[in-house]
Protein backbone atom coordinates (compact mmCIF):
# COMPACT_ATOMS: atom_id res chain seq x y z
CA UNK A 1 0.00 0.00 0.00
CA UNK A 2 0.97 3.67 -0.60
CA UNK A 3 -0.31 6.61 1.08
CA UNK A 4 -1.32 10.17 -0.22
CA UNK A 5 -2.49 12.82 1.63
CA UNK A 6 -4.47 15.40 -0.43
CA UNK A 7 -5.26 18.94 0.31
CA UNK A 8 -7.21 21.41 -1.78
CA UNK A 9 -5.75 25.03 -1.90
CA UNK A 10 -6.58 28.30 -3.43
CA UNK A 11 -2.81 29.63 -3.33
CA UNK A 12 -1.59 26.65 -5.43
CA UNK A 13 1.81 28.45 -6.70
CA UNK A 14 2.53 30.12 -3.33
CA UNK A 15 2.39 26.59 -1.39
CA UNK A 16 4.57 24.96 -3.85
CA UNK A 17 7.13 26.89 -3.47
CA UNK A 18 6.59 26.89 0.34
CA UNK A 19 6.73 23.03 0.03
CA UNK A 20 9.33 22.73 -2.67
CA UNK A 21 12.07 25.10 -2.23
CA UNK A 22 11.24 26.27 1.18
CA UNK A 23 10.66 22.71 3.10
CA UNK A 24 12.97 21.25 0.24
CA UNK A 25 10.28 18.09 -0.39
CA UNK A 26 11.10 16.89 -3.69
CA UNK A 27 8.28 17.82 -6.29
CA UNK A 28 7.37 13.96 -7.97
CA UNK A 29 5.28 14.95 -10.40
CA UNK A 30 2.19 17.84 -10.89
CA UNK A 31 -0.42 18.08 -13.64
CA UNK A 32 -2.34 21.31 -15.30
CA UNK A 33 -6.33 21.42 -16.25
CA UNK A 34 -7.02 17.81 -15.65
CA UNK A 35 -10.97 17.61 -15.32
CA UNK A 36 -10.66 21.44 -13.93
CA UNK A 37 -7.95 20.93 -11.61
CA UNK A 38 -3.82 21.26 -11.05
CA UNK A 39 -1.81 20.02 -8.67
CA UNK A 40 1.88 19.32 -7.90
CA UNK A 41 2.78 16.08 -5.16
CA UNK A 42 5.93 16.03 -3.35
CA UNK A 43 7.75 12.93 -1.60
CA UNK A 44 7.85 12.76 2.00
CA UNK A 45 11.10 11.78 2.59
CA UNK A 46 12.31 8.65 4.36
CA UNK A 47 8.85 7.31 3.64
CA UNK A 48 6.84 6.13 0.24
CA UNK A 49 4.41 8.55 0.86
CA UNK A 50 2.98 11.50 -0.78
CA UNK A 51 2.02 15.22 -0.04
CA UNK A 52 -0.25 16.51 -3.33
CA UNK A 53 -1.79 20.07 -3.09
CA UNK A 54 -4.88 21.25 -5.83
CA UNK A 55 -6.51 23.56 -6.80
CA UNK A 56 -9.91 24.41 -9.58
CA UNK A 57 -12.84 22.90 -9.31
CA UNK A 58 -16.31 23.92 -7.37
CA UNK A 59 -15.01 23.76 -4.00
CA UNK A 60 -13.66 25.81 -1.56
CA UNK A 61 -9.84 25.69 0.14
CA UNK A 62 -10.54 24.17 3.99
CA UNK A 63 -9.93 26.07 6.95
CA UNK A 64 -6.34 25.24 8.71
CA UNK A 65 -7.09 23.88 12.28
CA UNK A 66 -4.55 23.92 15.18
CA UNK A 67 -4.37 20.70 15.83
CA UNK A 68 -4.16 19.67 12.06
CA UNK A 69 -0.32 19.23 11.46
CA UNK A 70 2.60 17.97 9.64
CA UNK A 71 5.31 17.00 11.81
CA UNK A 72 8.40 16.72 10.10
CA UNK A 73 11.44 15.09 12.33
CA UNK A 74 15.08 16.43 11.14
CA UNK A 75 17.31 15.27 13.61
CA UNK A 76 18.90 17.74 14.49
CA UNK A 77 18.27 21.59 16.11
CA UNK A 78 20.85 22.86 13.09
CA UNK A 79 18.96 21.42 10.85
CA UNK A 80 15.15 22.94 11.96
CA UNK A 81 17.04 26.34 12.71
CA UNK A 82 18.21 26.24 8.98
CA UNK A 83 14.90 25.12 7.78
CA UNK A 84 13.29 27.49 9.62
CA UNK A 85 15.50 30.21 8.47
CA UNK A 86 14.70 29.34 4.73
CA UNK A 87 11.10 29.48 4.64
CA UNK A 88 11.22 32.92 6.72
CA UNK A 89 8.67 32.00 9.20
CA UNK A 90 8.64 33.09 12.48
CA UNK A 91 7.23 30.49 14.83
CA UNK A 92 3.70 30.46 16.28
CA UNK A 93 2.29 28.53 19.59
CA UNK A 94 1.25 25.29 18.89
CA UNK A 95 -2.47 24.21 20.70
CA UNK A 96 -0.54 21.29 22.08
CA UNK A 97 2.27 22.11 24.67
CA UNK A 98 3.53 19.31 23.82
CA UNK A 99 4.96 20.30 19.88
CA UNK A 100 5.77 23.90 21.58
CA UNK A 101 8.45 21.66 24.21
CA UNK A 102 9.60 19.06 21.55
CA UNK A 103 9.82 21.50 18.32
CA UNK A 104 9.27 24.78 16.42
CA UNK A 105 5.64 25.15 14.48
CA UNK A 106 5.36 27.24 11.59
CA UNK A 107 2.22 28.18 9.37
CA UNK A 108 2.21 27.17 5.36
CA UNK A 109 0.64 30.42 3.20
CA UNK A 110 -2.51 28.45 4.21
CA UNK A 111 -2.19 28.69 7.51
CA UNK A 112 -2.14 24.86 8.46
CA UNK A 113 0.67 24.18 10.87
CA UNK A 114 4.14 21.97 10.17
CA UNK A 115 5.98 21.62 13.14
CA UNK A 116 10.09 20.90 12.46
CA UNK A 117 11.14 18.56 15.46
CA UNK A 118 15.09 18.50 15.95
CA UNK A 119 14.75 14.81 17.35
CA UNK A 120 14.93 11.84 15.22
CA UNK A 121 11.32 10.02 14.49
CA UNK A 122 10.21 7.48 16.82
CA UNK A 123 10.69 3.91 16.10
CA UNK A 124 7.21 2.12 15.73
C-alpha cells in the first residue's frame, strides 16, 4: 500500500514553493487542467508517501485547524534552525504544549501548521 495525503488550496503556486524550495520536499510529479484541476505532489522523505496540493474545481480551500499538522522530524536543532531560516517563518504557539516543548511550528501560506522537530522520528 501507498499513502497520499491530499489537500485542496486556493494559493496553489505560493504553497509549492513553500513546500518545494522552502521545506525542500522533492516535487514527484504535478499536472495542469485535468478535469478542472492542477496540482503538484511532493515525496515525504524517508517514507513512500505522498504530499499533493490542488486547486480548480467547485469547492472551496478548507480552513487550517490547530491541531491539524505535519510534523516533520530532522534530527537535528541545526537542521530545523536552517529550515526554519529558509522558509522565513517566524514560529507560532502550537495548541498542544507538547509540539511547543519538543519542536518549532510554523504556518504554510494556508495557515495549516508543520511543526520541524530537531529529534529523530520514533521507532514504531
Amino acid at each position: 500500500m501507498q499513502v497520499r495525503f491530499a489537500r485542496h488550496t486556493e494559493r496553489l503556486d505560493e504553497v509549492v514553493r513553500f513546500y518545494g524550495e522552502g521545506l525542500g520536499l522533492p516535487e514527484l510529479g504535478r499536472f495542469e487542467d485535468h478535469d478542472g484541476y492542477s496540482g503538484v505532489f511532493f515525496g515525504l522523505p524517508g517514507t513512500n508517501a505522498h504530499l499533493e496540493f490542488t486547486s480548480g474545481g467547485r469547492h472551496d480551500a478548507p480552513s487550517p485547524h490547530p491541531e491539524t499538522l505535519l510534523v516533520l522530524y530532522l534530527g537535528d536543532a541545526d537542521a530545523v534552525e536552517e529550515l526554519r531560516k529558509r522558509i522565513g517563518a517566524q514560529p507560532i504557539a502550537s495548541a498542544n504544549p507538547y509540539w511547543n516543548a519538543h519542536g518549532i511550528t510554523v504556518a504554510d501560506p494556508d495557515g495549516f501548521r508543520i511543526v520541524l522537530v530537531a529529534e529523530p522520528a520514533p521507532q514504531s
